[in-house]
PDB file of N, CA and C in Angstrom:
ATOM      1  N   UNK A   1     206.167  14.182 -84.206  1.00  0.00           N
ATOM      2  CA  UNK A   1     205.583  13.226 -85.126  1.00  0.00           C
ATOM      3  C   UNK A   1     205.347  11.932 -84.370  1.00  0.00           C
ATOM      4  N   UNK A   2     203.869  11.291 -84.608  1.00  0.00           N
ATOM      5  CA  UNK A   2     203.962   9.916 -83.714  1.00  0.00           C
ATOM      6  C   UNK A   2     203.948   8.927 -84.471  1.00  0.00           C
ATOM      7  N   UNK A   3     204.643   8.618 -85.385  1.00  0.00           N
ATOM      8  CA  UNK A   3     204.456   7.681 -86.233  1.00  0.00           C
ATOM      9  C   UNK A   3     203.607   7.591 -87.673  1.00  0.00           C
ATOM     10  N   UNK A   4     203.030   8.539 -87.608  1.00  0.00           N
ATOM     11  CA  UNK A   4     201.697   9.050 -88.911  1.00  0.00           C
ATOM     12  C   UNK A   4     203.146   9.509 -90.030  1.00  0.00           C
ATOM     13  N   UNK A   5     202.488   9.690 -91.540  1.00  0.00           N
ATOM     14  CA  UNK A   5     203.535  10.498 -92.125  1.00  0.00           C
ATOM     15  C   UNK A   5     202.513  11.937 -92.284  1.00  0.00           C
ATOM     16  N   UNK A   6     203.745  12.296 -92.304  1.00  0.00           N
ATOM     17  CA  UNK A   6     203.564  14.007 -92.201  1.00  0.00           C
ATOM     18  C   UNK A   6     204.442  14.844 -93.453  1.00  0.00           C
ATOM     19  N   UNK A   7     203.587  15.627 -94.194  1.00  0.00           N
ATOM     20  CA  UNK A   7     203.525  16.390 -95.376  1.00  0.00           C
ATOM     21  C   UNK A   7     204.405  17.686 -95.414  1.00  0.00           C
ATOM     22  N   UNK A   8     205.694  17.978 -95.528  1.00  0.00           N
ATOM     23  CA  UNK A   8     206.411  19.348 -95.142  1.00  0.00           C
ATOM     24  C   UNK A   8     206.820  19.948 -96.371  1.00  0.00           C
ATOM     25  N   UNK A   9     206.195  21.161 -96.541  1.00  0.00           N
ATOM     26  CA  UNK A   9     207.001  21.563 -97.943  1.00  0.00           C
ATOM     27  C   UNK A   9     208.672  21.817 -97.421  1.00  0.00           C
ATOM     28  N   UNK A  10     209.261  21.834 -96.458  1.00  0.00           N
ATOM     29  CA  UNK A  10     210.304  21.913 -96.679  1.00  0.00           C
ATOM     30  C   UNK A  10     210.505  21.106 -94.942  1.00  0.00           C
ATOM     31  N   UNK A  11     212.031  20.265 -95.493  1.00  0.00           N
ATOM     32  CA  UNK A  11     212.648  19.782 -94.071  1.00  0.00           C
ATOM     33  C   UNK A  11     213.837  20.228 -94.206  1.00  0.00           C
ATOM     34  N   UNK A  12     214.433  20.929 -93.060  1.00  0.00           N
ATOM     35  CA  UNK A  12     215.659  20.956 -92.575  1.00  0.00           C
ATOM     36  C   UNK A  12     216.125  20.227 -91.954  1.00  0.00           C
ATOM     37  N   UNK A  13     217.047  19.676 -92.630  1.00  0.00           N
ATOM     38  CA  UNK A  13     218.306  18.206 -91.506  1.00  0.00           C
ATOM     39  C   UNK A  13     219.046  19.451 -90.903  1.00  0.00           C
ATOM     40  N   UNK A  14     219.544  19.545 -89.921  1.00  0.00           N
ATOM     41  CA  UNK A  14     220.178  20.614 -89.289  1.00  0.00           C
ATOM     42  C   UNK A  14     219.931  21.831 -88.412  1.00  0.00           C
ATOM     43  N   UNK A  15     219.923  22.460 -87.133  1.00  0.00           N
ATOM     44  CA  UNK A  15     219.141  23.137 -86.142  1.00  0.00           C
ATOM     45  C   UNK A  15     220.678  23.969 -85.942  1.00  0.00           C
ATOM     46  N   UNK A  16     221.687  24.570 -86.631  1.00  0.00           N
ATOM     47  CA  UNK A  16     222.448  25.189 -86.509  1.00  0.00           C
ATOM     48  C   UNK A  16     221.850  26.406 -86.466  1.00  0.00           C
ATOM     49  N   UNK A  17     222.684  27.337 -86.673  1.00  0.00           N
ATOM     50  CA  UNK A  17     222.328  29.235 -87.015  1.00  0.00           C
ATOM     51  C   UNK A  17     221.670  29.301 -88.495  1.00  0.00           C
ATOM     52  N   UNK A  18     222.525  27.996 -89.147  1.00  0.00           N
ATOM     53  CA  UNK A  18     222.083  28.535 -90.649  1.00  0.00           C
ATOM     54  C   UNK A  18     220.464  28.115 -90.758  1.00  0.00           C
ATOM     55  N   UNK A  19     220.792  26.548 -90.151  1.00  0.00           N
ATOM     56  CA  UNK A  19     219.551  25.558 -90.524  1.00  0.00           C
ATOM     57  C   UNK A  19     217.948  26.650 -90.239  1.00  0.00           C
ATOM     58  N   UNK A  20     218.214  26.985 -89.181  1.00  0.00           N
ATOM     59  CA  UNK A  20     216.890  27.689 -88.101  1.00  0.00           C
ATOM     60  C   UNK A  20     216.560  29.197 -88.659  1.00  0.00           C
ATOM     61  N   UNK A  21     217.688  29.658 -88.952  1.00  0.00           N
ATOM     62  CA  UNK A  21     218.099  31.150 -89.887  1.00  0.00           C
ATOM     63  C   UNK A  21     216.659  30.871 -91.572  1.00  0.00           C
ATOM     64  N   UNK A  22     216.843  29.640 -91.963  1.00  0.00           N
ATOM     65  CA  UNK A  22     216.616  28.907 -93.467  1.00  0.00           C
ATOM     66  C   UNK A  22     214.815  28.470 -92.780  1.00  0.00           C
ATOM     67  N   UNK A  23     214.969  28.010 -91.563  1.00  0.00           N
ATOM     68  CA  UNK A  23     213.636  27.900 -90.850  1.00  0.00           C
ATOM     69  C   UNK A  23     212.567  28.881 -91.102  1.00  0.00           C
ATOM     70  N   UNK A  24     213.220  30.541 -90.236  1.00  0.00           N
ATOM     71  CA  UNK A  24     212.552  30.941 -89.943  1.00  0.00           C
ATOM     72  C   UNK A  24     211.963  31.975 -91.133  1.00  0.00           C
ATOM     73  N   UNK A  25     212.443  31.864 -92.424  1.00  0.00           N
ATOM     74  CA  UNK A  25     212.533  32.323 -93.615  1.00  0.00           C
ATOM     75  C   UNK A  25     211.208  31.582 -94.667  1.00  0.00           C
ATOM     76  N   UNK A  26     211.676  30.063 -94.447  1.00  0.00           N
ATOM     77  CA  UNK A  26     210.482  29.825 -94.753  1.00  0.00           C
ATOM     78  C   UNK A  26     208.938  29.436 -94.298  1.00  0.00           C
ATOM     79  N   UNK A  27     209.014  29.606 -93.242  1.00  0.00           N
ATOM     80  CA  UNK A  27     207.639  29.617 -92.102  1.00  0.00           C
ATOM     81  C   UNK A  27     207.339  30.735 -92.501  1.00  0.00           C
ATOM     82  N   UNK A  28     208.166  31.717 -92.779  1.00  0.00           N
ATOM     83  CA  UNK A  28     207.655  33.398 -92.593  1.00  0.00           C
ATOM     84  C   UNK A  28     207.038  33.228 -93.810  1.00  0.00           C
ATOM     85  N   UNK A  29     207.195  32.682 -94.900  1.00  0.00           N
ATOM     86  CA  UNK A  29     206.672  32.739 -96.558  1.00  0.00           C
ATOM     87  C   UNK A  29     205.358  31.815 -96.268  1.00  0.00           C
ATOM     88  N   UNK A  30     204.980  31.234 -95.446  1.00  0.00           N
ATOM     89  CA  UNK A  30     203.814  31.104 -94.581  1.00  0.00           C
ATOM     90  C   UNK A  30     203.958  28.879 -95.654  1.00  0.00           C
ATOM     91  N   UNK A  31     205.459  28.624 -95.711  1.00  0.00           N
ATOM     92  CA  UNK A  31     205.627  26.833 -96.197  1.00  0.00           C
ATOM     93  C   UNK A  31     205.512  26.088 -95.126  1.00  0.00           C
ATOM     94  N   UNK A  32     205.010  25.061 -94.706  1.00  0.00           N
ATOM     95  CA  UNK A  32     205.092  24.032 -93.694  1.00  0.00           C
ATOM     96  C   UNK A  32     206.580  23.758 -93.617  1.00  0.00           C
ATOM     97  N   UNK A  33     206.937  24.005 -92.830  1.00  0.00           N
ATOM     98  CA  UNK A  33     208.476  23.615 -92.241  1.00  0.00           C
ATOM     99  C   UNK A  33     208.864  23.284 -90.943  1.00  0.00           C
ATOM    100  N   UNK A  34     210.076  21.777 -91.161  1.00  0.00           N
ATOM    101  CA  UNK A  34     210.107  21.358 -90.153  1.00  0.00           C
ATOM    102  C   UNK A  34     211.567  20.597 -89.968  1.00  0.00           C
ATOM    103  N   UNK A  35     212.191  21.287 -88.761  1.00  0.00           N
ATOM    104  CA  UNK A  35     213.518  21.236 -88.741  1.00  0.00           C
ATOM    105  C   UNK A  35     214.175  19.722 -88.142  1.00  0.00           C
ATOM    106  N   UNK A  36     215.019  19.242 -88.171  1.00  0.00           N
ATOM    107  CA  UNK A  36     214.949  17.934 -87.590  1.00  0.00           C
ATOM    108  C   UNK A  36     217.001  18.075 -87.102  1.00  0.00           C
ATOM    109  N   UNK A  37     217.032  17.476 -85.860  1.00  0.00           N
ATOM    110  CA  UNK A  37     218.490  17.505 -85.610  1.00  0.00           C
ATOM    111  C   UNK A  37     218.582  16.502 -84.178  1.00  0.00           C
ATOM    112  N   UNK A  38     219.490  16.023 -83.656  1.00  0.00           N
ATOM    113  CA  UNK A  38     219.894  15.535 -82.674  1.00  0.00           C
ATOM    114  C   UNK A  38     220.204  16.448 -81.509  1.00  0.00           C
ATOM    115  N   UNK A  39     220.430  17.851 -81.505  1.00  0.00           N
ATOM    116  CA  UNK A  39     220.386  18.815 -80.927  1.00  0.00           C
ATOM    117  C   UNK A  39     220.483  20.053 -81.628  1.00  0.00           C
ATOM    118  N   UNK A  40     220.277  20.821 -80.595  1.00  0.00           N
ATOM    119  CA  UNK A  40     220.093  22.559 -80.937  1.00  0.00           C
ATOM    120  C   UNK A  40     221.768  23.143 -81.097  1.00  0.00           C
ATOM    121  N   UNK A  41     221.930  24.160 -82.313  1.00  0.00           N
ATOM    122  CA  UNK A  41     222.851  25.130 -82.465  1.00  0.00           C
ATOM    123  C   UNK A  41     224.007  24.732 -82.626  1.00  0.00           C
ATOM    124  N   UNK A  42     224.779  23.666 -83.318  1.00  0.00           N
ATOM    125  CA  UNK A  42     225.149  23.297 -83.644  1.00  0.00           C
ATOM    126  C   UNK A  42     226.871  23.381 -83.137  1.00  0.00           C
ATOM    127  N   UNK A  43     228.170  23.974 -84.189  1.00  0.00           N
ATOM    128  CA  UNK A  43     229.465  24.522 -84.036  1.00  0.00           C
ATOM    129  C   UNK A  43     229.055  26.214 -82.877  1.00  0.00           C
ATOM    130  N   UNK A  44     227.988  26.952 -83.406  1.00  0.00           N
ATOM    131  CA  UNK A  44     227.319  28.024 -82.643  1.00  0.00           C
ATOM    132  C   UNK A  44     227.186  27.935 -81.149  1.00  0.00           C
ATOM    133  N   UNK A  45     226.680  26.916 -80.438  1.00  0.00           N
ATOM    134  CA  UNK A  45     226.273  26.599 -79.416  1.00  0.00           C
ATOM    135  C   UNK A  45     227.058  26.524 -78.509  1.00  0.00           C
ATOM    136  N   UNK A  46     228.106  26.070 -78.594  1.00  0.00           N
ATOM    137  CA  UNK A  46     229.471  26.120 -78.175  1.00  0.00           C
ATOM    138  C   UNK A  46     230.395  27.178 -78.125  1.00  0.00           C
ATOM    139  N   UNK A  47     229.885  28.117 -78.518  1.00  0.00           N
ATOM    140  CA  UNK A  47     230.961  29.364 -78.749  1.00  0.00           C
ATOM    141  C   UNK A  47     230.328  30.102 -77.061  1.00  0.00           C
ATOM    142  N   UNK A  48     231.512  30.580 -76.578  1.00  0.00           N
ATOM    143  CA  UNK A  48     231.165  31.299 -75.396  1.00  0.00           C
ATOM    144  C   UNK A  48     230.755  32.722 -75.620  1.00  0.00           C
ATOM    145  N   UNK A  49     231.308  33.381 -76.705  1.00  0.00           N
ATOM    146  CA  UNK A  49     231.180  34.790 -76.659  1.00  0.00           C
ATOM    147  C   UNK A  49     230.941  35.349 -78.161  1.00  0.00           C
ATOM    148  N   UNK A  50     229.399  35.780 -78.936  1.00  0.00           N
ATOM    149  CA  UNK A  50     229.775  36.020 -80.455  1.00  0.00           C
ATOM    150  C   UNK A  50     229.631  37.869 -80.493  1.00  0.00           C
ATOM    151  N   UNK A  51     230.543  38.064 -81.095  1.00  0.00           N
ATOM    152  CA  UNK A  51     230.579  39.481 -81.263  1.00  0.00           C
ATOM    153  C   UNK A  51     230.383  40.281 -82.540  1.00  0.00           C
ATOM    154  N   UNK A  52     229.761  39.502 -83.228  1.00  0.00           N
ATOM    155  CA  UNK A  52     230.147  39.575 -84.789  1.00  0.00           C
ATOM    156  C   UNK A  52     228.743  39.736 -85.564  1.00  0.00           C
ATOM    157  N   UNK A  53     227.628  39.314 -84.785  1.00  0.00           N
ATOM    158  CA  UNK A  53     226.768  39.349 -85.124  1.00  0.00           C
ATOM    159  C   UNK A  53     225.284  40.312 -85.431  1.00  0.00           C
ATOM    160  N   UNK A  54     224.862  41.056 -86.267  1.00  0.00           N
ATOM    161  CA  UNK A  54     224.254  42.219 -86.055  1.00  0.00           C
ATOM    162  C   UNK A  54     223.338  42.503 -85.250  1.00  0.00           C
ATOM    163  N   UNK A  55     223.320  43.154 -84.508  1.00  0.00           N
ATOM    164  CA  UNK A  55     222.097  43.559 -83.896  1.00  0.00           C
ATOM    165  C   UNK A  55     222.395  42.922 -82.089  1.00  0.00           C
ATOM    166  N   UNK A  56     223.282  42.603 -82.110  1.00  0.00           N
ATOM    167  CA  UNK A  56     224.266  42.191 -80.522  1.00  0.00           C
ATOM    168  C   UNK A  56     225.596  42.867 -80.377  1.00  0.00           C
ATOM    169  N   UNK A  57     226.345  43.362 -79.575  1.00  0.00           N
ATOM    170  CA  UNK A  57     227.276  43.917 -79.161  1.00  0.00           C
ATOM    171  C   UNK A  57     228.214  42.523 -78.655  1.00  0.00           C
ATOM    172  N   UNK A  58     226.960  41.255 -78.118  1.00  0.00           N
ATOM    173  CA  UNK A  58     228.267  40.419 -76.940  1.00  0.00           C
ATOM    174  C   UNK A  58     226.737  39.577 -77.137  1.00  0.00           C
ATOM    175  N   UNK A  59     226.738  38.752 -77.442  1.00  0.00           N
ATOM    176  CA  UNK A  59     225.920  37.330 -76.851  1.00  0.00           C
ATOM    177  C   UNK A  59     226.501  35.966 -77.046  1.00  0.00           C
ATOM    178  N   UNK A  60     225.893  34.913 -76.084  1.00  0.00           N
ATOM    179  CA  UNK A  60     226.174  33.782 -76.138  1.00  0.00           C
ATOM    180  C   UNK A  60     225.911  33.552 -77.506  1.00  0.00           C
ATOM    181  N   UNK A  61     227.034  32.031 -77.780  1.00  0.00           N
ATOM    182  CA  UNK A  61     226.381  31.247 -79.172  1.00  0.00           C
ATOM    183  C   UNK A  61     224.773  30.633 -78.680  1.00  0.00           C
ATOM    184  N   UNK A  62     224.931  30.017 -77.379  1.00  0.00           N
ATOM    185  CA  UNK A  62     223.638  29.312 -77.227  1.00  0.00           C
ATOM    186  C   UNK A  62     222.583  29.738 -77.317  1.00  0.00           C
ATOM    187  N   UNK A  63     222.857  31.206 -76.880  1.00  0.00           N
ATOM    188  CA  UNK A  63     221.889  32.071 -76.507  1.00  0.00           C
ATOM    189  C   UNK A  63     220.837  32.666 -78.099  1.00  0.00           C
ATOM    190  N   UNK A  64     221.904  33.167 -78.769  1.00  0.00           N
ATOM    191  CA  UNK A  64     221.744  33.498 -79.784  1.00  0.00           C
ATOM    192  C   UNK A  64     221.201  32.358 -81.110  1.00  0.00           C
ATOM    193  N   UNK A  65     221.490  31.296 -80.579  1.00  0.00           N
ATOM    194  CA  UNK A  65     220.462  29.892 -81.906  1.00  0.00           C
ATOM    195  C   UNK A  65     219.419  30.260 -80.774  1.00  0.00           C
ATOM    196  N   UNK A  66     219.276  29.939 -79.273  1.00  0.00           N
ATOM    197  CA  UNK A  66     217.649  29.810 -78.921  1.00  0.00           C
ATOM    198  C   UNK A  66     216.744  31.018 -79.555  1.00  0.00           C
ATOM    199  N   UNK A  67     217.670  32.432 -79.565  1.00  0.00           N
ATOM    200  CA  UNK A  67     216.627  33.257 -80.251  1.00  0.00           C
ATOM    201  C   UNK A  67     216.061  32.803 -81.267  1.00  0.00           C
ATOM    202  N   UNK A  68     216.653  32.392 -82.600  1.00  0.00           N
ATOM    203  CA  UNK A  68     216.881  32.170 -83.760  1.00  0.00           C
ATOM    204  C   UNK A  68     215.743  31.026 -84.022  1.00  0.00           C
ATOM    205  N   UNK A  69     215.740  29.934 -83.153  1.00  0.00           N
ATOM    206  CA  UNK A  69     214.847  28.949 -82.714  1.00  0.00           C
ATOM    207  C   UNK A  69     213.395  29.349 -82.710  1.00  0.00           C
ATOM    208  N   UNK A  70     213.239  30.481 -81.604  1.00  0.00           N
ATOM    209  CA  UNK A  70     212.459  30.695 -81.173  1.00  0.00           C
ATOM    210  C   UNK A  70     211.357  31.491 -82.063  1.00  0.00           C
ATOM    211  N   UNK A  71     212.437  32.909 -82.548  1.00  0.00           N
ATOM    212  CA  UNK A  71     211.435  33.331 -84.027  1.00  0.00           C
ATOM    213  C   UNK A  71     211.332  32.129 -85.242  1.00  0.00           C
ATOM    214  N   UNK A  72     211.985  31.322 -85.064  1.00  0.00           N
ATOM    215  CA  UNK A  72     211.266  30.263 -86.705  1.00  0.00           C
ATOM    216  C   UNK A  72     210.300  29.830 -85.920  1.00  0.00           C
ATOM    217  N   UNK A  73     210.289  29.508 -84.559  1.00  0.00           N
ATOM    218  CA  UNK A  73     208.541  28.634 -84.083  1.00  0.00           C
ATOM    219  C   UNK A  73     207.142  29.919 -83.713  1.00  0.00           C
ATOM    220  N   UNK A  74     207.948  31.226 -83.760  1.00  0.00           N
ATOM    221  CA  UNK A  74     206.809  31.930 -84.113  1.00  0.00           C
ATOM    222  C   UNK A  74     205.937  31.964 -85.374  1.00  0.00           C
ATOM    223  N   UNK A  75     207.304  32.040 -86.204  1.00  0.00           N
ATOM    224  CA  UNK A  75     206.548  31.776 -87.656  1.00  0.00           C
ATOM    225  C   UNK A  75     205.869  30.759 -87.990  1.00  0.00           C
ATOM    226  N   UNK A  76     205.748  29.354 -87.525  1.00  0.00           N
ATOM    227  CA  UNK A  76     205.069  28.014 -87.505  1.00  0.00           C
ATOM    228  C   UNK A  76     206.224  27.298 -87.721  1.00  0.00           C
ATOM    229  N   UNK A  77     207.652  27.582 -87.837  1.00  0.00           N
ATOM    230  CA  UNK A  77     208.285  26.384 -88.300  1.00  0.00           C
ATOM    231  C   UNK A  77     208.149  25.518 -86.681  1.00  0.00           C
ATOM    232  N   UNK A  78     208.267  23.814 -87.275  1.00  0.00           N
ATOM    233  CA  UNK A  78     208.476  22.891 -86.105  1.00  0.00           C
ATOM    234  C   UNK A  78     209.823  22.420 -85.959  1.00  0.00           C
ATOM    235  N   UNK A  79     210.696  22.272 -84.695  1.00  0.00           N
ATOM    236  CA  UNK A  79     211.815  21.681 -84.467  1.00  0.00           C
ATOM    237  C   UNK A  79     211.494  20.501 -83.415  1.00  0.00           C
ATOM    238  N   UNK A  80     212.278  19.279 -84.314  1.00  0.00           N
ATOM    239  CA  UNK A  80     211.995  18.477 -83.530  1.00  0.00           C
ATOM    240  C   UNK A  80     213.682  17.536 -83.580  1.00  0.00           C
ATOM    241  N   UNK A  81     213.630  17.149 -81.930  1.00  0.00           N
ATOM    242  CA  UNK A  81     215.457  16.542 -81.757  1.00  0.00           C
ATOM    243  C   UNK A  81     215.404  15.293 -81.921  1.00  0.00           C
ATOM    244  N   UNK A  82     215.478  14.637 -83.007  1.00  0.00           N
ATOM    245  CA  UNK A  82     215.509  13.130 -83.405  1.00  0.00           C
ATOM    246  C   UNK A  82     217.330  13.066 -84.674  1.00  0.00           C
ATOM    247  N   UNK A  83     217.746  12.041 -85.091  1.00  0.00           N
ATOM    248  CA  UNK A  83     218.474  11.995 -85.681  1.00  0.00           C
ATOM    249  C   UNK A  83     217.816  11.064 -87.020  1.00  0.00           C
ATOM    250  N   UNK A  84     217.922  12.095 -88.580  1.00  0.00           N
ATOM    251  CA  UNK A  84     217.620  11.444 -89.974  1.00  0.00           C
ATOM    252  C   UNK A  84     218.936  10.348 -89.971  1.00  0.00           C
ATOM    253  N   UNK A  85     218.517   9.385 -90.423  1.00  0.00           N
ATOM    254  CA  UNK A  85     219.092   7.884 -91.072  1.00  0.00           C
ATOM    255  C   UNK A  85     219.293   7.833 -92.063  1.00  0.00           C
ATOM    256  N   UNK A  86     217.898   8.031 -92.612  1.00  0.00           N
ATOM    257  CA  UNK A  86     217.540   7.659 -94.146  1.00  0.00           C
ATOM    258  C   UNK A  86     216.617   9.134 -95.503  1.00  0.00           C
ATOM    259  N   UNK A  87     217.242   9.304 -96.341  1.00  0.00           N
ATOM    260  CA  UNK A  87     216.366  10.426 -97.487  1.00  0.00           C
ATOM    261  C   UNK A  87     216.182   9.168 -98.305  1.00  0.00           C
ATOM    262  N   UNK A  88     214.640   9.324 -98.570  1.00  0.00           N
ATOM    263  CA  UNK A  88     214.446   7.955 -99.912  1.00  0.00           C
ATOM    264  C   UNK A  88     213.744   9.254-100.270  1.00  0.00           C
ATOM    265  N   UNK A  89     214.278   9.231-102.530  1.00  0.00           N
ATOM    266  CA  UNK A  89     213.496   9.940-102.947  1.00  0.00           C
ATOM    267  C   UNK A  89     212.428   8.851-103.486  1.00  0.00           C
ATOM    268  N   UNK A  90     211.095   9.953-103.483  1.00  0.00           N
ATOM    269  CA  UNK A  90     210.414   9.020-104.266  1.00  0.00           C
ATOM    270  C   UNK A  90     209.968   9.257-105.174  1.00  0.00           C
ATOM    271  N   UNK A  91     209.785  10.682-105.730  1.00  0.00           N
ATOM    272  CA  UNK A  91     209.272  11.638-107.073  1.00  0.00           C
ATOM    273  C   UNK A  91     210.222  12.405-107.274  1.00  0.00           C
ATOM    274  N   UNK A  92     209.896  13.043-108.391  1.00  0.00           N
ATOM    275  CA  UNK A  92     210.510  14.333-108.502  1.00  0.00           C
ATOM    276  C   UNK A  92     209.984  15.589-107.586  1.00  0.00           C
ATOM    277  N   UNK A  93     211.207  15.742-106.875  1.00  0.00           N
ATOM    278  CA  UNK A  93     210.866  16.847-105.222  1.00  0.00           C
ATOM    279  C   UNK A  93     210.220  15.864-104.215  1.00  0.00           C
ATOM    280  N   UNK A  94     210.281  15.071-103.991  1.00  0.00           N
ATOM    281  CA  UNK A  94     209.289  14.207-103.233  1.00  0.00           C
ATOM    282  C   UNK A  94     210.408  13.515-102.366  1.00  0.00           C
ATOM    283  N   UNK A  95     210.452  13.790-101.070  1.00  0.00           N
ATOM    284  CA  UNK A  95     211.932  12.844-100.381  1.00  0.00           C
ATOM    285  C   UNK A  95     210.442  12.388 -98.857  1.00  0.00           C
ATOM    286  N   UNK A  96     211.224  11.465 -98.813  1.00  0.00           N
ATOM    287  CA  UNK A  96     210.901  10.069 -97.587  1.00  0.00           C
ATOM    288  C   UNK A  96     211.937  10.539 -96.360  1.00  0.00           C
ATOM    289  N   UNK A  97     211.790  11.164 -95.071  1.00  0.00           N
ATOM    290  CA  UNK A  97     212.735  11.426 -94.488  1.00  0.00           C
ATOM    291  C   UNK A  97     212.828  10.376 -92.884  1.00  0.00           C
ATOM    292  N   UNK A  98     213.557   9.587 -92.417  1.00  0.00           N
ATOM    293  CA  UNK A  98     213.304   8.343 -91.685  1.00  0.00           C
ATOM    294  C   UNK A  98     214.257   8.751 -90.815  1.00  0.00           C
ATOM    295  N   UNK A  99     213.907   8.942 -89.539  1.00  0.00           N
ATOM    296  CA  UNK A  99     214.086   8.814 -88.399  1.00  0.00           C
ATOM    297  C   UNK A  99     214.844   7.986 -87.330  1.00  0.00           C
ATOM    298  N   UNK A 100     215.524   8.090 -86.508  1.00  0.00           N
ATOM    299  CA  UNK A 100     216.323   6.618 -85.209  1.00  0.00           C
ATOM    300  C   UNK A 100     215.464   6.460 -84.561  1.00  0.00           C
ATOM    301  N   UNK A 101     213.898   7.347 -84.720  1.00  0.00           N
ATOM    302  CA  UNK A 101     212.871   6.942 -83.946  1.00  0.00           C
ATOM    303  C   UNK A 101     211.976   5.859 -84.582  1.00  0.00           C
ATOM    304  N   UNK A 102     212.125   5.885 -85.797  1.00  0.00           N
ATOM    305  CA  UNK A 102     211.008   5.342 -86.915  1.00  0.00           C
ATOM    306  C   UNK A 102     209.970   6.388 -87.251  1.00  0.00           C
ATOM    307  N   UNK A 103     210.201   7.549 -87.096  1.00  0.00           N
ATOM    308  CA  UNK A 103     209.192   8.279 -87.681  1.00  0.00           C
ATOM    309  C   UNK A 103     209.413   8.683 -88.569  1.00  0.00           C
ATOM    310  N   UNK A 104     208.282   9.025 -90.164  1.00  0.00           N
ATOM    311  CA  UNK A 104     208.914   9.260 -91.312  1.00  0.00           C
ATOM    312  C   UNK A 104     207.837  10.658 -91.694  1.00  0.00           C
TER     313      UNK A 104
END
């Protein structure tokens, strides 16, 4: 975002497993979505070894959000690493989401 406002039917505060998981779900339903966090993968990212997870025997946490990442930006969702400040609502469903960059 360069400063313009920009129209998202849905924002995610958060780039965890769940946040990007919630991403790539609604990009796939073909909603403008756009994830926003200070970094990638959150408590996940940090894990050295997940075993628990379907469709892996043994992968990294890190490894396993970049997948996760990667199919929500197939679907069109956008991730972008800034930190939210501020939610101003301004309608009903209508939120103002403000940036440490100033972008809203």
């Amino acid at each position: 975002m360069d400063g313009d406002v920009d129209i998202y039917d849905v924002i995610i505060i958060g780039a965890g497993i769940v946040g990007l998981s919630a991403a790539l779900y609604t990009a796939r339903q073909g909603l403008k979505t756009l994830v926003i966090n200070k970094d990638i993968g959150g408590q996940l990212s940090l894990t050295d070894e997940v075993q628990n997870y379907p469709g892996f025997i043994s992968i990294k946490g890190l490894d396993l959000v970049r997948r996760v990442e990667n199919q929500a930006r197939v679907f069109g969702a956008e991730v972008v690493f800034n930190e939210v400040i501020k939610l101003d609502k301004v309608d009903e469903g209508d939120f103002i989401v403000k940036t440490a960059s100033g972008d809203e």
